[in-house]
C-alpha atoms as a PDB file:
ATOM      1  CA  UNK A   1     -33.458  30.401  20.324  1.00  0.00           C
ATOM      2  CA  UNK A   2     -35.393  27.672  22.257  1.00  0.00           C
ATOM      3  CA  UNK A   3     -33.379  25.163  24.819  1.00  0.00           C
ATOM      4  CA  UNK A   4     -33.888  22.525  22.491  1.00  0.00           C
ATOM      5  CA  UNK A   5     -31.684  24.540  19.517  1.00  0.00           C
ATOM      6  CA  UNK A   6     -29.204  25.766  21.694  1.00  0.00           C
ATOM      7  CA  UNK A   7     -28.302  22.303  23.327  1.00  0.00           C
ATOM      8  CA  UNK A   8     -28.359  20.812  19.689  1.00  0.00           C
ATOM      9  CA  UNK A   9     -26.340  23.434  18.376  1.00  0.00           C
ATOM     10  CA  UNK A  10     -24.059  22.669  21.054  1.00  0.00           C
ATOM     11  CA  UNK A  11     -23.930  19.115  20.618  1.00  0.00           C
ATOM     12  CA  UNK A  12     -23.545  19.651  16.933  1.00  0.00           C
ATOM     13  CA  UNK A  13     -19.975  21.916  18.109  1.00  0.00           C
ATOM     14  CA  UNK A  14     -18.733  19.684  19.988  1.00  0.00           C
ATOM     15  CA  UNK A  15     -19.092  16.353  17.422  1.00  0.00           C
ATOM     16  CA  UNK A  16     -17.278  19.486  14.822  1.00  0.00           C
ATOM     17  CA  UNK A  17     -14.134  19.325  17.465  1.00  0.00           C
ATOM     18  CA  UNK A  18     -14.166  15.842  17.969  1.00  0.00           C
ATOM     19  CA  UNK A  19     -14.305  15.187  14.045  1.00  0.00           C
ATOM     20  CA  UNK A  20     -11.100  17.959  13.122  1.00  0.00           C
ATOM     21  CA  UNK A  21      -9.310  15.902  16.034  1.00  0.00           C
ATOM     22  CA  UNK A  22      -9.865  12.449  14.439  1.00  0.00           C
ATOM     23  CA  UNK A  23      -8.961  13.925  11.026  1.00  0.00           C
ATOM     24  CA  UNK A  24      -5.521  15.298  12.602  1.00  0.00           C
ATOM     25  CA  UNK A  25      -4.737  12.312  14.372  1.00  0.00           C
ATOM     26  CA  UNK A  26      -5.436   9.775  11.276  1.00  0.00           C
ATOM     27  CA  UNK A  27      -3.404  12.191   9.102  1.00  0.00           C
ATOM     28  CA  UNK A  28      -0.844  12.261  11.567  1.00  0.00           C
ATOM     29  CA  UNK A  29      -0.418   8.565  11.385  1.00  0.00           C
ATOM     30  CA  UNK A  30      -0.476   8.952   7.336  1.00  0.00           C
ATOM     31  CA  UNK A  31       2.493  10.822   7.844  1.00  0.00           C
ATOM     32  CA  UNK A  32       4.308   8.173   9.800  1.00  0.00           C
ATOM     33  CA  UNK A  33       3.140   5.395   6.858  1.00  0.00           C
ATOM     34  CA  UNK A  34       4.708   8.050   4.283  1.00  0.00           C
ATOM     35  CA  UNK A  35       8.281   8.328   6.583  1.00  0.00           C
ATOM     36  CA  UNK A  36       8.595   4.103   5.929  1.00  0.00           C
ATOM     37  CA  UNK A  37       7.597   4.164   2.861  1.00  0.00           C
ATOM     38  CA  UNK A  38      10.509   6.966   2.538  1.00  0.00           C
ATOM     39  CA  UNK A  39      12.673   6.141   4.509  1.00  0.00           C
ATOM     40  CA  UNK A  40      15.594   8.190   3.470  1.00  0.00           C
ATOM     41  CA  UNK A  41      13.582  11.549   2.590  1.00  0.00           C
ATOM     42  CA  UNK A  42      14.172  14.692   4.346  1.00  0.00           C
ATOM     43  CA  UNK A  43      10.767  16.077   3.736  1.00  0.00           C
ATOM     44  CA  UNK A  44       9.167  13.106   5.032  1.00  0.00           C
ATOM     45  CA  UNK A  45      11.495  12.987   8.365  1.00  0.00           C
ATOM     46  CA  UNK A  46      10.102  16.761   8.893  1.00  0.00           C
ATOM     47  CA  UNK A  47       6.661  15.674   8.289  1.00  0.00           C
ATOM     48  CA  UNK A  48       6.991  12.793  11.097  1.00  0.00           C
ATOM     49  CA  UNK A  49       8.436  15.528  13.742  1.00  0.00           C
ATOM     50  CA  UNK A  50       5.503  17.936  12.648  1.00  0.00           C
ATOM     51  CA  UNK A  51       2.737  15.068  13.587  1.00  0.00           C
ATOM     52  CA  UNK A  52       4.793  13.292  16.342  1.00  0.00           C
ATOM     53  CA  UNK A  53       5.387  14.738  19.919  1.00  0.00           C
ATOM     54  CA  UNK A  54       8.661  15.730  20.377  1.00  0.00           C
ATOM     55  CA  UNK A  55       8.693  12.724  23.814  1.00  0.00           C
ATOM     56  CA  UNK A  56       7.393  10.570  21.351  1.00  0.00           C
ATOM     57  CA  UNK A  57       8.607   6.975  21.718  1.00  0.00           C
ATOM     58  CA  UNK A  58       8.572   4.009  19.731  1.00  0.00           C
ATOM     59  CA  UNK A  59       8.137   0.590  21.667  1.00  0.00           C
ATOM     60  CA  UNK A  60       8.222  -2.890  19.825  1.00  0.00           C
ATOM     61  CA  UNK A  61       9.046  -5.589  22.752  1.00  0.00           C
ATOM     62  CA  UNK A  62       8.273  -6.592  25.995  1.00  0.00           C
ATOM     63  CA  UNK A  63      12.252  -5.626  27.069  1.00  0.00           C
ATOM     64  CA  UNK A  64      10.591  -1.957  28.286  1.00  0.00           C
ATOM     65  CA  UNK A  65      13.294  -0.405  26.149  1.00  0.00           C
ATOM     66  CA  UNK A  66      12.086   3.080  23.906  1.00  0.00           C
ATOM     67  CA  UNK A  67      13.654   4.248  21.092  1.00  0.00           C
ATOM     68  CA  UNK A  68      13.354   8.297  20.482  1.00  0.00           C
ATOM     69  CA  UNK A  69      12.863  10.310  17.504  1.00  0.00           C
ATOM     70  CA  UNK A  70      16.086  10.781  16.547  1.00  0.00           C
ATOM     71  CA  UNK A  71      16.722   7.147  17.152  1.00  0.00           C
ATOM     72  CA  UNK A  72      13.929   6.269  15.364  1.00  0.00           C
ATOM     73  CA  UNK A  73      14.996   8.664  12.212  1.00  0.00           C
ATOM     74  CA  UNK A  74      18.620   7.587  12.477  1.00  0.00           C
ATOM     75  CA  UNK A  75      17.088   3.764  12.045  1.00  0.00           C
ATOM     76  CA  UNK A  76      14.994   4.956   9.243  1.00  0.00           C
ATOM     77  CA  UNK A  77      18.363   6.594   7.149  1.00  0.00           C
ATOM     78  CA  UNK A  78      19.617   2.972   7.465  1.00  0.00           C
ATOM     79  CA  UNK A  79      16.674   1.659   6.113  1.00  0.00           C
ATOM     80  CA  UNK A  80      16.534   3.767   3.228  1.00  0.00           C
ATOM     81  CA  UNK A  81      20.738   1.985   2.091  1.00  0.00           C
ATOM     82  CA  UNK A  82      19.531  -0.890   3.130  1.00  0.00           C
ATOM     83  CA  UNK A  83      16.041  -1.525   1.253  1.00  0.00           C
ATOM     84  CA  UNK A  84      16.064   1.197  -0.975  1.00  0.00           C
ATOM     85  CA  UNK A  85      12.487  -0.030  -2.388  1.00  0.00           C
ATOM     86  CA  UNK A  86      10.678  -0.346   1.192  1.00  0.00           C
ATOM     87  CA  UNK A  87       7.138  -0.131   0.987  1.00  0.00           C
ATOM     88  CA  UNK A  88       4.821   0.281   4.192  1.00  0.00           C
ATOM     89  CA  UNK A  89       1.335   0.402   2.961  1.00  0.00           C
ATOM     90  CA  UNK A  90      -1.935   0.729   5.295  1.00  0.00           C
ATOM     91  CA  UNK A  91      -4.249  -1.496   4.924  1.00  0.00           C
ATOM     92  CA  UNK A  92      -6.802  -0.757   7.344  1.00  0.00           C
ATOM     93  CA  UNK A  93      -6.786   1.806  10.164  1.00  0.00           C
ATOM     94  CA  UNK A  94      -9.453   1.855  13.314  1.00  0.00           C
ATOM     95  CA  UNK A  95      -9.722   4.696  15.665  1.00  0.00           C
ATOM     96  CA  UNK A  96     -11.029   4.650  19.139  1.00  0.00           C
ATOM     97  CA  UNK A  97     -10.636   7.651  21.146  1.00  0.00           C
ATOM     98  CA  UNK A  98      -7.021   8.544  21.410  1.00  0.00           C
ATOM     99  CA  UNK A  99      -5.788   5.434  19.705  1.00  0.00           C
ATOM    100  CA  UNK A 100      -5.450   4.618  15.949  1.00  0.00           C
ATOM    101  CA  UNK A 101      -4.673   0.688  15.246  1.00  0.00           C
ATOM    102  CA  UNK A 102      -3.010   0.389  11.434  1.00  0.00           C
ATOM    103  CA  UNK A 103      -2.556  -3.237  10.103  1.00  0.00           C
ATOM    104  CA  UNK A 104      -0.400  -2.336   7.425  1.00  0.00           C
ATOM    105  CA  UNK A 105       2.330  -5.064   4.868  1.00  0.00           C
ATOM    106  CA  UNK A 106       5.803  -3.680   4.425  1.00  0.00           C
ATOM    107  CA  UNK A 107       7.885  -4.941   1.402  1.00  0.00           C
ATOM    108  CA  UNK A 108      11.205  -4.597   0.021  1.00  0.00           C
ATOM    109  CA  UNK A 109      13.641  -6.167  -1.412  1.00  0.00           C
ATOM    110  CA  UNK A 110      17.351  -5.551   0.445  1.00  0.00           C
ATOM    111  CA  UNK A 111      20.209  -4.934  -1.236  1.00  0.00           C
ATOM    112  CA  UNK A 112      22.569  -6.320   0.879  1.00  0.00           C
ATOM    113  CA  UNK A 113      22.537  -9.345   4.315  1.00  0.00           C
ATOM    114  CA  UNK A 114      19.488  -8.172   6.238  1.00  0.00           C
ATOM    115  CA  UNK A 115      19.747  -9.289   9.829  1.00  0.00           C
ATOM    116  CA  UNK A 116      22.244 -11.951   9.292  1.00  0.00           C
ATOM    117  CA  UNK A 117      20.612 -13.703   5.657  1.00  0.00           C
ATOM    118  CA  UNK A 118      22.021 -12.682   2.402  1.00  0.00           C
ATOM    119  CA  UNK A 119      18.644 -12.833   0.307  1.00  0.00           C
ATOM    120  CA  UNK A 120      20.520 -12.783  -2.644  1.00  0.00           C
ATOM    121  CA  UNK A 121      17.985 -10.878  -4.289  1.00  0.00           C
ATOM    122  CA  UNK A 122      15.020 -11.890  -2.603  1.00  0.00           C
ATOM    123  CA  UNK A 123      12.198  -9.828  -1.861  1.00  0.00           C
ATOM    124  CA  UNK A 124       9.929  -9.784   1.829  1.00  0.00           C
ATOM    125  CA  UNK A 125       6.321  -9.047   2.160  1.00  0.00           C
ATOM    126  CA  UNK A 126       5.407  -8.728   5.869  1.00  0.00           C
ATOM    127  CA  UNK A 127       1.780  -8.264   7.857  1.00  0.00           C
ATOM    128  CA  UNK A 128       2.983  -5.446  10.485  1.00  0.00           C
ATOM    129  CA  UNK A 129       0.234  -4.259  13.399  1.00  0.00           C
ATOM    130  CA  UNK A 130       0.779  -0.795  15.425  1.00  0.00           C
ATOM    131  CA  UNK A 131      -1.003   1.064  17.887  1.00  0.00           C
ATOM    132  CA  UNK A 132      -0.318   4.426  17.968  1.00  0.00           C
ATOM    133  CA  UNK A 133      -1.350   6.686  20.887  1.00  0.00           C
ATOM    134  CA  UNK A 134      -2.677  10.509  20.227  1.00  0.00           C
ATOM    135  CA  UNK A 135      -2.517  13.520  21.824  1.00  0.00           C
ATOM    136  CA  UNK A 136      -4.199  16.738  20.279  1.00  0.00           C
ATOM    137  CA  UNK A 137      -3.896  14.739  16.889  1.00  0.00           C
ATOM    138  CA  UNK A 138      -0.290  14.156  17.172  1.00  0.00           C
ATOM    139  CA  UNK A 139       1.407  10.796  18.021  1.00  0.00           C
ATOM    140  CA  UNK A 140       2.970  10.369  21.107  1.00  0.00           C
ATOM    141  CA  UNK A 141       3.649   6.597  21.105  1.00  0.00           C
ATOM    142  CA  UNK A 142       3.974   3.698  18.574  1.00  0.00           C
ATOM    143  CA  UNK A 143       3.368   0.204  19.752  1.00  0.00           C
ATOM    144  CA  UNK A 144       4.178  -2.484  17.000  1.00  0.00           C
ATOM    145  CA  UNK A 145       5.073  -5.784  15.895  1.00  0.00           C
ATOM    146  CA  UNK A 146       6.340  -7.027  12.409  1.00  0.00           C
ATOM    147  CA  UNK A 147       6.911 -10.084  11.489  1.00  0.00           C
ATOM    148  CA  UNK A 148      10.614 -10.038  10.578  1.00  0.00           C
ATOM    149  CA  UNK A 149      11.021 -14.125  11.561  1.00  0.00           C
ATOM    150  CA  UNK A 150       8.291 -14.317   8.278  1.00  0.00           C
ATOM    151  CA  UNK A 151      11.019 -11.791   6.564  1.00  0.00           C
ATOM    152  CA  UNK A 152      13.784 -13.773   7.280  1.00  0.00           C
ATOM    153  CA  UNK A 153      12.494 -16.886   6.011  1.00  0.00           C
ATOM    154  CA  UNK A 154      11.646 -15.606   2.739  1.00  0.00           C
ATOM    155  CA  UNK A 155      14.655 -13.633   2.030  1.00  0.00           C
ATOM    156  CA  UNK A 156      16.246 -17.232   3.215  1.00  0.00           C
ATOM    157  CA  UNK A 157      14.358 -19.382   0.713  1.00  0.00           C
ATOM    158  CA  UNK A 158      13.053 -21.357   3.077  1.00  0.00           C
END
């Protein structure tokens, strides 16, 4: 095999790793889409700790506080009482590297006072961004925002 085929065929390996790696990592962050979109599901909580690290933290403000796994899955079983019909549904994901950036819309409808405002039947539909961090095509950190303030004022009439 000439020089030329070998370093070709070796360039051609490589681009094979790097592909299965990017196909991990975006499923990985499917996963995490399918947990709030399923909030109270079992299945779906053991799917997030198969494609999450088990360090992995969660950070949404600027207060330098994390919130765990467990933390994180304990605040997902209350989301599951308290919008039963939550939707979080990707809308377009980028990956660079070791990062995947998800703008994504969650949705629900609560079925009881949701951060202090009784909706009284009201519905929310929220733009959400996240940066999630990868490791060996599992997630090892979640930055995001969501616009509850938008939430609020729906569910508020306002």
């Amino acid at each position: 095999m000439s020089v030329k085929l070998r370093f070709l065929s070796g360039v051609l390996a490589v681009f094979s790793t790097v592909q299965i790696a990017y196909a991990d990592g975006e499923h990985s962050v499917e996963v995490f889409y399918e947990l709030l979109s399923n909030p109270g599901s079992q299945s779906h909580a053991d799917a997030f700790l198969n494609a999450s690290s088990p360090d992995w933290e969660s950070i949404g403000d600027y207060s330098g506080k994390t919130k765990n796994r467990e933390n994180f899955l304990a605040q997902m079983g209350g989301m599951a009482k308290l919008v039963p019909d939550l939707n979080w549904a990707i809308e377009d994901m980028f990956e660079d590297d070791d990062k995947v950036v998800v703008r994504s819309r969650a949705t629900g409808t609560p079925s009881r006072p949701f951060f202090g405002v009784d909706g009284q039947g009201r519905s929310f539909d929220i733009i959400t961004i996240d940066v999630h961090e990868l490791e060996d095509g599992r997630i090892v950190r979640s930055y995001h925002v969501e616009d509850w303030a938008g939430a609020l004022r729906q569910l508020s009439g306002k």
